[in-house]
PDB file of N, CA and C in Angstrom:
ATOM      1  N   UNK A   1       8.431  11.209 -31.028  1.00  0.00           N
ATOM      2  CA  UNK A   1       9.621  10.861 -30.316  1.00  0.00           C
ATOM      3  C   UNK A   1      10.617  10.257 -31.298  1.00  0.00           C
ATOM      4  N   UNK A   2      11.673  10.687 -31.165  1.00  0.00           N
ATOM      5  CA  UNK A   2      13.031  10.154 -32.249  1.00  0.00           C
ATOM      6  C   UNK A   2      13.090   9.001 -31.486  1.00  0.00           C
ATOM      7  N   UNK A   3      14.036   8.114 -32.715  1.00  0.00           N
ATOM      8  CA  UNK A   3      14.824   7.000 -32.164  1.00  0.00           C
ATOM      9  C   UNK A   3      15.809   7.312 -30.834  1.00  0.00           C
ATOM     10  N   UNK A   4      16.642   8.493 -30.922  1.00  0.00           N
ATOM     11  CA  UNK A   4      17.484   8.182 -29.877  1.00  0.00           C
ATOM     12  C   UNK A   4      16.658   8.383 -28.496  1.00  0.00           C
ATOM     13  N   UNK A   5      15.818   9.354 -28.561  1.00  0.00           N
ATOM     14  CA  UNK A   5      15.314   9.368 -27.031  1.00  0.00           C
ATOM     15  C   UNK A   5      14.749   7.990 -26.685  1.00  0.00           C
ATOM     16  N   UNK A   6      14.121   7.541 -27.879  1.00  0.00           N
ATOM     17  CA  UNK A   6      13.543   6.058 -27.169  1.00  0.00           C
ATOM     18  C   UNK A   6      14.817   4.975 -26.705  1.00  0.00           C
ATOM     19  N   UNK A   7      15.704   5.289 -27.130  1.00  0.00           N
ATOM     20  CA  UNK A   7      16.986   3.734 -26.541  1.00  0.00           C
ATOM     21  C   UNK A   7      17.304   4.746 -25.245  1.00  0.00           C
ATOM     22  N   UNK A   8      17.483   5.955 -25.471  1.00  0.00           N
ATOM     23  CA  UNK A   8      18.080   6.755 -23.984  1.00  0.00           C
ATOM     24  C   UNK A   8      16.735   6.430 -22.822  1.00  0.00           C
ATOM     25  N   UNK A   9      15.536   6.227 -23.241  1.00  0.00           N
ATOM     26  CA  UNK A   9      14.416   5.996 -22.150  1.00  0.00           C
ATOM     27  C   UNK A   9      14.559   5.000 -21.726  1.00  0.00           C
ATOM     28  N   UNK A  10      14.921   3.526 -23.009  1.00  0.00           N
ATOM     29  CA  UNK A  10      15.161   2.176 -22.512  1.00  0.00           C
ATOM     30  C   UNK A  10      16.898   2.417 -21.685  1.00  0.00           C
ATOM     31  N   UNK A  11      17.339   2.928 -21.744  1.00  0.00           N
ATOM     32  CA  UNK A  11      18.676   2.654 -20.943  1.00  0.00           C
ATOM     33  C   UNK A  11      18.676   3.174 -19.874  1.00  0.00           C
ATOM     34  N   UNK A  12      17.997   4.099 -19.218  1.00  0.00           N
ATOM     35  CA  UNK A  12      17.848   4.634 -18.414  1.00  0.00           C
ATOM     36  C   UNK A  12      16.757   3.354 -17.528  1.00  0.00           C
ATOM     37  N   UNK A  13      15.494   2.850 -18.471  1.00  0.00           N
ATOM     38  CA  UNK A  13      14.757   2.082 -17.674  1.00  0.00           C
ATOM     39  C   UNK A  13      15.555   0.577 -17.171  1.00  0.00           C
ATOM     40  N   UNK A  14      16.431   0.264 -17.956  1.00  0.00           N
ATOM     41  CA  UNK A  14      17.374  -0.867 -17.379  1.00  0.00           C
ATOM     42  C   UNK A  14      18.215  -0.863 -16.805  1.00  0.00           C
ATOM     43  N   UNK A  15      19.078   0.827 -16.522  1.00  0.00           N
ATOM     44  CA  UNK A  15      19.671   0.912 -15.604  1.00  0.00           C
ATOM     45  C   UNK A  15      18.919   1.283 -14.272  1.00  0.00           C
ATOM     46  N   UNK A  16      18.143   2.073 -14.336  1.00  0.00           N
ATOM     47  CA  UNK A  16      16.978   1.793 -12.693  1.00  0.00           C
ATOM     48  C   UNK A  16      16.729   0.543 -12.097  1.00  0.00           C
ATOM     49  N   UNK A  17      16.137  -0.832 -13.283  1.00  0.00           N
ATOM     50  CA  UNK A  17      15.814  -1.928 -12.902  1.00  0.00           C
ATOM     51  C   UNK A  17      17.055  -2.559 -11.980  1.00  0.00           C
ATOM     52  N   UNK A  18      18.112  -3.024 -12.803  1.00  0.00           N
ATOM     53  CA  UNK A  18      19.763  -3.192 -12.487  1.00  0.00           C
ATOM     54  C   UNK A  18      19.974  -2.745 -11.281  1.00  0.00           C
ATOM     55  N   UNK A  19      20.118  -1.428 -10.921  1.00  0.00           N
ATOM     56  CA  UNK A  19      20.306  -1.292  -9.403  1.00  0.00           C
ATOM     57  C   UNK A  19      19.401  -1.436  -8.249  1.00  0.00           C
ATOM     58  N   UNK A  20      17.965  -1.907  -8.976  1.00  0.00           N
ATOM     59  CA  UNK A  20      17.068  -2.240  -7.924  1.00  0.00           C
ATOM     60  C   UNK A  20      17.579  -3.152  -7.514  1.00  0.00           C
ATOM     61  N   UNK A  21      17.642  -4.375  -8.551  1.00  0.00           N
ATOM     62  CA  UNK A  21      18.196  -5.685  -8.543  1.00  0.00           C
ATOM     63  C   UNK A  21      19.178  -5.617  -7.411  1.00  0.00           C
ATOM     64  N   UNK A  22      20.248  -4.774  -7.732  1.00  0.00           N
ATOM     65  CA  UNK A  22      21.605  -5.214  -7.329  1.00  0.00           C
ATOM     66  C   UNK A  22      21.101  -4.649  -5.969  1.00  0.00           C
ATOM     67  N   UNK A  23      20.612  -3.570  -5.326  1.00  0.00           N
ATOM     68  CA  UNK A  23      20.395  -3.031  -4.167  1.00  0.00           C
ATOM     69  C   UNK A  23      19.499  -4.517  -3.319  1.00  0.00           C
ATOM     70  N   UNK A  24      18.790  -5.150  -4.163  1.00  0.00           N
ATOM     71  CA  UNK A  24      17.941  -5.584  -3.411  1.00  0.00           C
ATOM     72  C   UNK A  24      18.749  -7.407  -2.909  1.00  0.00           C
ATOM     73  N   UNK A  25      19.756  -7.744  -3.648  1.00  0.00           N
ATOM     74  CA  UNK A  25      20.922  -8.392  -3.582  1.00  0.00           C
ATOM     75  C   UNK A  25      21.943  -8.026  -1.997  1.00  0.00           C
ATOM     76  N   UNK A  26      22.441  -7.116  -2.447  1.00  0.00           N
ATOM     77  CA  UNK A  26      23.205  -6.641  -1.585  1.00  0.00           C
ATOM     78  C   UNK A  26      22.542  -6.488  -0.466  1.00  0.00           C
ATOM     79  N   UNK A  27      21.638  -6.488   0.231  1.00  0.00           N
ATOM     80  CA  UNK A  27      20.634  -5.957   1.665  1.00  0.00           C
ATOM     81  C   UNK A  27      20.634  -6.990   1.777  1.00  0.00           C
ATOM     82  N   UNK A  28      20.329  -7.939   1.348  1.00  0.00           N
ATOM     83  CA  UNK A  28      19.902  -9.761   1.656  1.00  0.00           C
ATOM     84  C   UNK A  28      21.264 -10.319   2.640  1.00  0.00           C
ATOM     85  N   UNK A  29      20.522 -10.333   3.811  1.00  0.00           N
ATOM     86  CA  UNK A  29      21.704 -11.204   4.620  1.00  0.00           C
ATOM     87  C   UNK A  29      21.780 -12.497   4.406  1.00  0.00           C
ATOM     88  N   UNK A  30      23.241 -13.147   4.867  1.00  0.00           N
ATOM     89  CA  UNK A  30      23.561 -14.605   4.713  1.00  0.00           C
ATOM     90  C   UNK A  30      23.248 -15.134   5.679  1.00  0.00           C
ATOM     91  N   UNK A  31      23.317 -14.718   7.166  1.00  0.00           N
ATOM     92  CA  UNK A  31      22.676 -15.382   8.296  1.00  0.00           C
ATOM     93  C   UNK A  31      21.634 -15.134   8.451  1.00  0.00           C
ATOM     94  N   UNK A  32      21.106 -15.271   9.574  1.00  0.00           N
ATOM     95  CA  UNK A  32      19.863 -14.770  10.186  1.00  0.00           C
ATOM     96  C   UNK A  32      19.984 -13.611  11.097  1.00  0.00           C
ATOM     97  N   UNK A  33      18.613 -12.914  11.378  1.00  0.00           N
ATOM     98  CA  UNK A  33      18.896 -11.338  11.917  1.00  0.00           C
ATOM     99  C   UNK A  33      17.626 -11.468  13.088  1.00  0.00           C
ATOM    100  N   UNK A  34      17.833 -10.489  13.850  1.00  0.00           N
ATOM    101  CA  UNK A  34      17.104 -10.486  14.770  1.00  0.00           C
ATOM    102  C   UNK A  34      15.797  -8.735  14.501  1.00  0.00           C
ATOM    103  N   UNK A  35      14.825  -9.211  14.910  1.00  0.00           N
ATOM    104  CA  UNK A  35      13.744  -8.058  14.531  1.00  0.00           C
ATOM    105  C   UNK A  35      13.006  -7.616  15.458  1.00  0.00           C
ATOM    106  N   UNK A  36      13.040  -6.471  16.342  1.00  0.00           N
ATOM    107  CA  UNK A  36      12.658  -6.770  17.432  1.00  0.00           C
ATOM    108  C   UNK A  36      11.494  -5.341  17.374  1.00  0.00           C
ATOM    109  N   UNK A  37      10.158  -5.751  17.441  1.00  0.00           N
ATOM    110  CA  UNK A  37       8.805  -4.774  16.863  1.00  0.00           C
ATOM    111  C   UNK A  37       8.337  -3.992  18.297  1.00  0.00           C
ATOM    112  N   UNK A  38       7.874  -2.746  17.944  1.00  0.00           N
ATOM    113  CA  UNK A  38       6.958  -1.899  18.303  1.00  0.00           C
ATOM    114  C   UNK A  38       6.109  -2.365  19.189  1.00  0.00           C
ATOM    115  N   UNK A  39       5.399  -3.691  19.028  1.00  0.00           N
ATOM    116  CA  UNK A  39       4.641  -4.075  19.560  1.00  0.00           C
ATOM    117  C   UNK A  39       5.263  -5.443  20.768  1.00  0.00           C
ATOM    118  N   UNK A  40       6.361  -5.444  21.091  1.00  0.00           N
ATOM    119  CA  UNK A  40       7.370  -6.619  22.004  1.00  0.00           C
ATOM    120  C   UNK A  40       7.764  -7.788  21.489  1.00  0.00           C
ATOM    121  N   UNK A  41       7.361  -7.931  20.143  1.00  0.00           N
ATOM    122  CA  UNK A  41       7.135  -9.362  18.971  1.00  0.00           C
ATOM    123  C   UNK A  41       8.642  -9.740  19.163  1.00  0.00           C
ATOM    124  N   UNK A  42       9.200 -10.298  19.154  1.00  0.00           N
ATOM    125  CA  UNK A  42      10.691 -10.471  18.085  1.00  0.00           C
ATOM    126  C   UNK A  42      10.473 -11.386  17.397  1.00  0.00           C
ATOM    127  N   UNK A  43      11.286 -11.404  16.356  1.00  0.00           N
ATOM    128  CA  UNK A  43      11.322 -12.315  15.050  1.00  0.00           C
ATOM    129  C   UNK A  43      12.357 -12.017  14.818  1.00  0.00           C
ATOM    130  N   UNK A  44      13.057 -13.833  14.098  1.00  0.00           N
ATOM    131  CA  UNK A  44      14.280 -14.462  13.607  1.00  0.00           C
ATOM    132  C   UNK A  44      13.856 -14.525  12.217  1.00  0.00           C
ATOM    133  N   UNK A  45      15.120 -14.401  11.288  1.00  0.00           N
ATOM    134  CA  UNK A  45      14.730 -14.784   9.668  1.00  0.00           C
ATOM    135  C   UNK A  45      15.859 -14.101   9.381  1.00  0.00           C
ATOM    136  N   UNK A  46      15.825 -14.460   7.694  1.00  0.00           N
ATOM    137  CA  UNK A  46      16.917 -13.777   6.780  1.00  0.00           C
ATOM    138  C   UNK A  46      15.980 -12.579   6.416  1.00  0.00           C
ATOM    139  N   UNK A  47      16.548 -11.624   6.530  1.00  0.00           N
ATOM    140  CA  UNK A  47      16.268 -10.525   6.391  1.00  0.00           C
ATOM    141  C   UNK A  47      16.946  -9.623   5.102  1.00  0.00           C
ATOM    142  N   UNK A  48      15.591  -8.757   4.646  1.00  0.00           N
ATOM    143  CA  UNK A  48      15.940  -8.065   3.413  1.00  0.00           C
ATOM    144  C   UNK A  48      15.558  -7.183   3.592  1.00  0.00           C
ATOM    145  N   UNK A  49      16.210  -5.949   3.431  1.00  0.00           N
ATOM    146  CA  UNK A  49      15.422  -4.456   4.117  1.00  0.00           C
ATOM    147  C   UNK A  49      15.402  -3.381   2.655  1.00  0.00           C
ATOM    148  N   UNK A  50      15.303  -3.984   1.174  1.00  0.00           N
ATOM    149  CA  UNK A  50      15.086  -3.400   0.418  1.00  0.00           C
ATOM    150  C   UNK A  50      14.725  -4.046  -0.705  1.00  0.00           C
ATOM    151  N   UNK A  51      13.058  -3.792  -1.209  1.00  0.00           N
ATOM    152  CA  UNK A  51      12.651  -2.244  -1.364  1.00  0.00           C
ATOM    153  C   UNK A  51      11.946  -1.979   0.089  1.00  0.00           C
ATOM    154  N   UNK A  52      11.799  -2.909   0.848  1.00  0.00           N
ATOM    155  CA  UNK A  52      10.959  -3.148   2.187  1.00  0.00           C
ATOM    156  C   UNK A  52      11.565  -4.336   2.755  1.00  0.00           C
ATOM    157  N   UNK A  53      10.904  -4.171   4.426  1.00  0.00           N
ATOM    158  CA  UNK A  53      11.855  -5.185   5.272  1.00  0.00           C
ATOM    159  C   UNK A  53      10.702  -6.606   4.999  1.00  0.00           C
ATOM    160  N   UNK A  54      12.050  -7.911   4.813  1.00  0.00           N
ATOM    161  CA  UNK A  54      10.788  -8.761   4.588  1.00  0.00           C
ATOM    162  C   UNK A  54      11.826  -9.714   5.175  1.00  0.00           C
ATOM    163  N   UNK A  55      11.136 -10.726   6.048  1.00  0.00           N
ATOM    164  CA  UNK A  55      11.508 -11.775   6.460  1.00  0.00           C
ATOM    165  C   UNK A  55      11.412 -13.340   6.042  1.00  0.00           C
ATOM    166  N   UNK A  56      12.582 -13.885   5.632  1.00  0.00           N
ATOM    167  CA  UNK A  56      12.022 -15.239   5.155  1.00  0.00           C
ATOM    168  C   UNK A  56      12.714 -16.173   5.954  1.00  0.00           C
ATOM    169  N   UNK A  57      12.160 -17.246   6.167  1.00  0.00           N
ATOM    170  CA  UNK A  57      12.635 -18.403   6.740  1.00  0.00           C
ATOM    171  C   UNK A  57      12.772 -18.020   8.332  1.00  0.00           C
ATOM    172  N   UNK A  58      11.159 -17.577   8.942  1.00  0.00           N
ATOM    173  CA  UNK A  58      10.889 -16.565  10.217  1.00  0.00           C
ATOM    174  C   UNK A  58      10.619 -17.588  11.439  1.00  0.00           C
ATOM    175  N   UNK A  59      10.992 -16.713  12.355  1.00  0.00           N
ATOM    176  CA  UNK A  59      10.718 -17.615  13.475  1.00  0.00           C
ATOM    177  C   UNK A  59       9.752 -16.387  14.423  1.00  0.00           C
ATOM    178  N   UNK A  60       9.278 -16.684  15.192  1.00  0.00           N
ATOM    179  CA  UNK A  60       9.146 -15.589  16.311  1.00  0.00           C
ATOM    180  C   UNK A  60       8.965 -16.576  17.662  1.00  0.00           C
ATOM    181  N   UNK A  61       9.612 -15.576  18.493  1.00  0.00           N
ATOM    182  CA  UNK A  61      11.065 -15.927  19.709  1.00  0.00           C
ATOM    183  C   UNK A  61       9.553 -15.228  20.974  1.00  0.00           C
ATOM    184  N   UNK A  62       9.323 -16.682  21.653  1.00  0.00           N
ATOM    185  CA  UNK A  62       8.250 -16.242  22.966  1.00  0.00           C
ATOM    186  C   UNK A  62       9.024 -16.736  24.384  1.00  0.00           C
ATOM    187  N   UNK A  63       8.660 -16.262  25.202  1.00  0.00           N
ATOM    188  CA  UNK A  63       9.202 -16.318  26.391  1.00  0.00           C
ATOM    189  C   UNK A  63       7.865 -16.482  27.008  1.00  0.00           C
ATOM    190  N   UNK A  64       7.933 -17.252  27.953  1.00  0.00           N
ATOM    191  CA  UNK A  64       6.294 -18.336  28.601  1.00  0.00           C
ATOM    192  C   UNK A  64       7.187 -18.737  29.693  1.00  0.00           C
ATOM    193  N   UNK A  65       6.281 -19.128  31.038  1.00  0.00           N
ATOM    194  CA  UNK A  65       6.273 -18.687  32.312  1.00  0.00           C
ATOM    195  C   UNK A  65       6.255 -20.379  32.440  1.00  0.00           C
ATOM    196  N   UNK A  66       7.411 -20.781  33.522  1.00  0.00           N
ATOM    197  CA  UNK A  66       7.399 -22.395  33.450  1.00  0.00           C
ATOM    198  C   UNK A  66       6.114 -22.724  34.441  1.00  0.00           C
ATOM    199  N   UNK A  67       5.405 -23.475  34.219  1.00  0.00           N
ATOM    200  CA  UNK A  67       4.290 -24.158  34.952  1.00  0.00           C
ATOM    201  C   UNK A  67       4.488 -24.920  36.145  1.00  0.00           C
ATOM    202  N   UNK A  68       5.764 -25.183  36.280  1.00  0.00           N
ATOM    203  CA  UNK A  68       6.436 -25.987  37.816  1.00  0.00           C
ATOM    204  C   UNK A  68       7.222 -24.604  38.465  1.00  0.00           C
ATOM    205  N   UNK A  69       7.789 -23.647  38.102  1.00  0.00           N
ATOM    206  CA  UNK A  69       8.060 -22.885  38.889  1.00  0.00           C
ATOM    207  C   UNK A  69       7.887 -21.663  38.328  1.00  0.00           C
ATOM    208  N   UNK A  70       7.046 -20.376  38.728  1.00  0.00           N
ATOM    209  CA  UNK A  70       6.988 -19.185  38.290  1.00  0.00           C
ATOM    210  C   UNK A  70       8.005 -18.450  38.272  1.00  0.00           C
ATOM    211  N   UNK A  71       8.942 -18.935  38.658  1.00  0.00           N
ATOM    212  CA  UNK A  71      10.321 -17.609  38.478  1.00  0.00           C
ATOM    213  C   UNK A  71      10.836 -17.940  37.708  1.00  0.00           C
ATOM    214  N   UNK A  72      11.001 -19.171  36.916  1.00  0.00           N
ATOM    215  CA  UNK A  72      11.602 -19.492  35.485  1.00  0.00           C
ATOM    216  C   UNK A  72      10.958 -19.063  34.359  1.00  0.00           C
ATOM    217  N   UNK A  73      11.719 -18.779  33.390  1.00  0.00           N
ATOM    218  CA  UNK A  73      10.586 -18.620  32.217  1.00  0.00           C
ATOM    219  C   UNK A  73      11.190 -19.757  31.038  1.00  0.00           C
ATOM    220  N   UNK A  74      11.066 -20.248  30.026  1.00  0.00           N
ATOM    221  CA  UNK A  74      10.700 -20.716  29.014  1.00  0.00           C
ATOM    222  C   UNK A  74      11.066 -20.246  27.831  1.00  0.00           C
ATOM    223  N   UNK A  75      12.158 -20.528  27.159  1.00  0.00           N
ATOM    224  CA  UNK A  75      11.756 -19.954  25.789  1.00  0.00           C
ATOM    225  C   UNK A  75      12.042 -20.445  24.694  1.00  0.00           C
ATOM    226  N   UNK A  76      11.102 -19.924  23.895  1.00  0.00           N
ATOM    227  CA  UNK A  76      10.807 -21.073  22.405  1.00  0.00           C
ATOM    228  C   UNK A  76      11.193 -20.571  21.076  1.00  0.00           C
ATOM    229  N   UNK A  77      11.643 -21.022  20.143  1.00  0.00           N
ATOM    230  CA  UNK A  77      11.455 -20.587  18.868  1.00  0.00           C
ATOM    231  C   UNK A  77      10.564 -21.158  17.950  1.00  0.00           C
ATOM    232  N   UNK A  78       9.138 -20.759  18.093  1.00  0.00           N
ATOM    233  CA  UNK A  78       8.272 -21.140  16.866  1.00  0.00           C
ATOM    234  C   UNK A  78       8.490 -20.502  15.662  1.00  0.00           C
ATOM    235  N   UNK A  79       8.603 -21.653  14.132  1.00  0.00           N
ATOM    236  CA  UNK A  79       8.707 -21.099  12.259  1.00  0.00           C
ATOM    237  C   UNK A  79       7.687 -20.630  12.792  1.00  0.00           C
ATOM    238  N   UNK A  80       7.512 -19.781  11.791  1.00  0.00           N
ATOM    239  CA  UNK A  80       6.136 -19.120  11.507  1.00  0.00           C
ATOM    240  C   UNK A  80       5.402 -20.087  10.256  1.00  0.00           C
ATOM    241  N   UNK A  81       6.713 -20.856   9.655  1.00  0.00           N
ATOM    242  CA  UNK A  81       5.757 -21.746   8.962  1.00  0.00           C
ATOM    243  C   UNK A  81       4.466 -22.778   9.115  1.00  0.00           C
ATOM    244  N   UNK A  82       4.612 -22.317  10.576  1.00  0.00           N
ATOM    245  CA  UNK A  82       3.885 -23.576  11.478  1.00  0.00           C
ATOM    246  C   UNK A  82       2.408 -22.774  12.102  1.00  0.00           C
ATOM    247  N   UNK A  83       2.500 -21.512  11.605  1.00  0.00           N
ATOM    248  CA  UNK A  83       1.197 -20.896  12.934  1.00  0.00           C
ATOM    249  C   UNK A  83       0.313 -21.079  11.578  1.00  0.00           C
ATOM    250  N   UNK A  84      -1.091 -20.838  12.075  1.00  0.00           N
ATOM    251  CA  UNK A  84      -2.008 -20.971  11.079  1.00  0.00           C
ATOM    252  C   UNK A  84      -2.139 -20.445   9.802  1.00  0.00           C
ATOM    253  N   UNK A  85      -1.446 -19.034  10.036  1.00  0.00           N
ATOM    254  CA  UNK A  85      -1.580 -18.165   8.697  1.00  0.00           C
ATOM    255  C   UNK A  85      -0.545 -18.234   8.022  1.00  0.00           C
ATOM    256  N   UNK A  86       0.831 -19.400   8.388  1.00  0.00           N
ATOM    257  CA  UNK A  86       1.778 -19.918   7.208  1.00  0.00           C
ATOM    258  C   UNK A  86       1.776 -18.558   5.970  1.00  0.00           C
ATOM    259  N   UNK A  87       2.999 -17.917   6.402  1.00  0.00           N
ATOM    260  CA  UNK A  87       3.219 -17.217   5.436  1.00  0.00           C
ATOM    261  C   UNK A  87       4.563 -17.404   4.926  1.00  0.00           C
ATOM    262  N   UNK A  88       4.699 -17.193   3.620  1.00  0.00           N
ATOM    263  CA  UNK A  88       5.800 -17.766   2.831  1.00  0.00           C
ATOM    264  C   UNK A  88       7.118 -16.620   3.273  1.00  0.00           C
ATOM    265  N   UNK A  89       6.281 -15.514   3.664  1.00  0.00           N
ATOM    266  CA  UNK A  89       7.280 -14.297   4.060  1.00  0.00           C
ATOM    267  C   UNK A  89       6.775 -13.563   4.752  1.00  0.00           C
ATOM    268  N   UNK A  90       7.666 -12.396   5.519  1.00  0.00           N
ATOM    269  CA  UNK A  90       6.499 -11.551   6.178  1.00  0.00           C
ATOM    270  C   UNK A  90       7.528 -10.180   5.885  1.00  0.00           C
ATOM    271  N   UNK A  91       6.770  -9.127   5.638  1.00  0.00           N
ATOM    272  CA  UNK A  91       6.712  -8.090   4.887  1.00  0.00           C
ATOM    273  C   UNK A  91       6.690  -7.247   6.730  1.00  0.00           C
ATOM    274  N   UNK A  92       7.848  -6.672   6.965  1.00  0.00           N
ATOM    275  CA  UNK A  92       7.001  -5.476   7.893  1.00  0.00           C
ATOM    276  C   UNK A  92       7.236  -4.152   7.865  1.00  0.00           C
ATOM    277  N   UNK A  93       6.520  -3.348   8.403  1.00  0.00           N
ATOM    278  CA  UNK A  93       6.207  -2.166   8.093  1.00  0.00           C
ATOM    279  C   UNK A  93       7.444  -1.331   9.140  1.00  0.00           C
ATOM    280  N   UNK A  94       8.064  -0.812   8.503  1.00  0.00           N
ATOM    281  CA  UNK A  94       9.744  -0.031   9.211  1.00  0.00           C
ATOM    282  C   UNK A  94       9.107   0.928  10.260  1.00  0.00           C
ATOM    283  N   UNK A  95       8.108   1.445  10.246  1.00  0.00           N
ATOM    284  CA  UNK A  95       7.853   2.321  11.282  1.00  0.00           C
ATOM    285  C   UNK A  95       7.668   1.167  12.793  1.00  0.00           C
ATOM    286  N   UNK A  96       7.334   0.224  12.660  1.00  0.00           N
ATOM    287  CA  UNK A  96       7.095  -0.988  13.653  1.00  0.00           C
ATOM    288  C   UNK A  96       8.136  -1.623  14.385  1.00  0.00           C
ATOM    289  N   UNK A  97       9.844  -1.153  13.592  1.00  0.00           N
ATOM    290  CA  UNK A  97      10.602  -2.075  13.700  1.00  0.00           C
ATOM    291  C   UNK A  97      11.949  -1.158  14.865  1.00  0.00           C
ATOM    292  N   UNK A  98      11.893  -1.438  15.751  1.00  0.00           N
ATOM    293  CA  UNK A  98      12.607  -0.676  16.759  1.00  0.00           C
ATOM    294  C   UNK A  98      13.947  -1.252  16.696  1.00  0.00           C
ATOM    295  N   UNK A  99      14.368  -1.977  16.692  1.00  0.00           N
ATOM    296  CA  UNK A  99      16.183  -2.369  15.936  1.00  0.00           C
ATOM    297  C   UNK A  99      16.145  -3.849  15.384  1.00  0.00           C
ATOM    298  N   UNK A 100      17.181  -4.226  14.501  1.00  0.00           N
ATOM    299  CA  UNK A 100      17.334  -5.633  13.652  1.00  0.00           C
ATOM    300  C   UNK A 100      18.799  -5.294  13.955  1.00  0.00           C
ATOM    301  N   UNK A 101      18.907  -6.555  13.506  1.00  0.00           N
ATOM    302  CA  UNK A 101      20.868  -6.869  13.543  1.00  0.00           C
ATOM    303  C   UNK A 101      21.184  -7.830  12.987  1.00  0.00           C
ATOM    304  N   UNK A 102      22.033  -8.947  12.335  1.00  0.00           N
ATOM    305  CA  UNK A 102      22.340  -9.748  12.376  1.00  0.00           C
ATOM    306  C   UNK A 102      22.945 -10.657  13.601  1.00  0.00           C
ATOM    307  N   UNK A 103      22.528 -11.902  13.212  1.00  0.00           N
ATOM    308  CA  UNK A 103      22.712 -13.081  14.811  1.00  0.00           C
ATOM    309  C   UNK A 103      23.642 -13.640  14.535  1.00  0.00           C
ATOM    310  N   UNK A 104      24.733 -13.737  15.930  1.00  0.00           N
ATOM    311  CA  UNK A 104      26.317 -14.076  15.483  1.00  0.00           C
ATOM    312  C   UNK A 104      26.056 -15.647  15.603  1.00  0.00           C
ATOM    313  N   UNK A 105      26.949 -16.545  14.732  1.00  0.00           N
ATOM    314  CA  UNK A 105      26.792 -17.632  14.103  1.00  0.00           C
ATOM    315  C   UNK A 105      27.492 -18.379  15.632  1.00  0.00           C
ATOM    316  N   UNK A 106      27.563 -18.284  16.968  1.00  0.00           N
ATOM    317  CA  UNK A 106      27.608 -18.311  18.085  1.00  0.00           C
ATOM    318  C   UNK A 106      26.740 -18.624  19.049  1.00  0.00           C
ATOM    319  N   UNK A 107      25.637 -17.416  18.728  1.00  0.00           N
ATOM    320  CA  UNK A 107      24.727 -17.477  19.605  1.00  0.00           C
ATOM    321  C   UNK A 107      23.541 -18.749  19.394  1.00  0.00           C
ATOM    322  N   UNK A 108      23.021 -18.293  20.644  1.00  0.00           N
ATOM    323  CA  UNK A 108      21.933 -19.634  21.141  1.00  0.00           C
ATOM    324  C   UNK A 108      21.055 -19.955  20.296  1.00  0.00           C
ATOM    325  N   UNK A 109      20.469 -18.903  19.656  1.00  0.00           N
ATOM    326  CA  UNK A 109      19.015 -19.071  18.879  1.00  0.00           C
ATOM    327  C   UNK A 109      19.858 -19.608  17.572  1.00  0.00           C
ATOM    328  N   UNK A 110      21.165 -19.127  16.848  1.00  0.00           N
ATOM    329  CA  UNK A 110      21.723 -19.772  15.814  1.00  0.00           C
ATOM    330  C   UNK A 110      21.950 -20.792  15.929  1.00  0.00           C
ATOM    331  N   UNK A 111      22.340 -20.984  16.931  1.00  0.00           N
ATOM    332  CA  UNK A 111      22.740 -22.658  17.257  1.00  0.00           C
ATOM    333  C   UNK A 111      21.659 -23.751  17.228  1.00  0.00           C
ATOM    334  N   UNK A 112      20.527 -23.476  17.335  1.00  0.00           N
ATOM    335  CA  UNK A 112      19.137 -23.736  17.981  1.00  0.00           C
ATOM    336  C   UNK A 112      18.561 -23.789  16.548  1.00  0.00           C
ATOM    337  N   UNK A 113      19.026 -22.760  15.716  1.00  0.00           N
ATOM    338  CA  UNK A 113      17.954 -23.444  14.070  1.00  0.00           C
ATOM    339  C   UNK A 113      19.106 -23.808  13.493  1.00  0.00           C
ATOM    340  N   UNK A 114      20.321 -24.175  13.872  1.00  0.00           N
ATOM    341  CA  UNK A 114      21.443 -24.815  12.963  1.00  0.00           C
ATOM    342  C   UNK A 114      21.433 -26.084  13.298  1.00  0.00           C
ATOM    343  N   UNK A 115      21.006 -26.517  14.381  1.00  0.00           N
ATOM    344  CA  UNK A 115      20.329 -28.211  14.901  1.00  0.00           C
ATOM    345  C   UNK A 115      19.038 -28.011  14.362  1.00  0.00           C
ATOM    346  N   UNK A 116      18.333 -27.262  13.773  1.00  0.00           N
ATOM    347  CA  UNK A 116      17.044 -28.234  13.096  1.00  0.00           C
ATOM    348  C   UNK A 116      17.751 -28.364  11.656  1.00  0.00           C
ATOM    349  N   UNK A 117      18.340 -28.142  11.267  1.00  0.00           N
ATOM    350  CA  UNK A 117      18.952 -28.379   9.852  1.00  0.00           C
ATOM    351  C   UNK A 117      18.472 -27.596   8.725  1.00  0.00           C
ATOM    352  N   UNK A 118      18.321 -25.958   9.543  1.00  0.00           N
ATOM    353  CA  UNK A 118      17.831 -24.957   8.352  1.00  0.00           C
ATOM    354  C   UNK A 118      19.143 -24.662   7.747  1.00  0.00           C
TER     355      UNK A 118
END
């Protein structure tokens, strides 16, 4: 292999890296997004949907049946930092993920982790 193919292999390999980088920059939301799974889950977090969807700073959003009256329901935002298996992030699998969005800096659940002082 000559010299030039080897700097054309390295420039090519730092320009791939570079736009991973920058792709994986640019996907990173500033608020929080809503994730709503395959399986009825939803989950809150900053969301990054490249190279894969990964959630940090997660909540997941339950709805529970009030115990004084059954026609009310309940609803909570538990971190996920808090359930047993404390994960620093959660990684999910796009075939699972039936729509995300970003959460307008308005709504209830924003308002709701902007009083815990995330």
């Amino acid at each position: 292999m000559s010299k030039n193919q080897v700097v054309i292999i390295v420039v090519i390999l730092l320009v791939v890296v570079g736009v991973g980088f920058w792709a994986k920059k640019m996907n990173k939301e500033d608020g929080y997004s809503v994730v709503y799974m395959t399986t009825g889950e939803v989950y809150i977090g900053k969301l990054s949907s490249f190279p894969d969807f990964e959630l940090t700073d997660a909540y997941i959003f339950q709805v529970t049946k009030d115990v004084t009256d059954e026609t009310k329901a309940n609803f909570q935002l538990q971190p996920i930092k808090e359930a047993l298996w404390a994960p620093k992030s959660m990684h999910l699998v796009k075939d699972n993920v039936v729509f995300y969005g970003p959460l307008m800096s308005n709504s209830k659940i924003a308002e709701t982790i902007a009083g815990q002082g995330k």
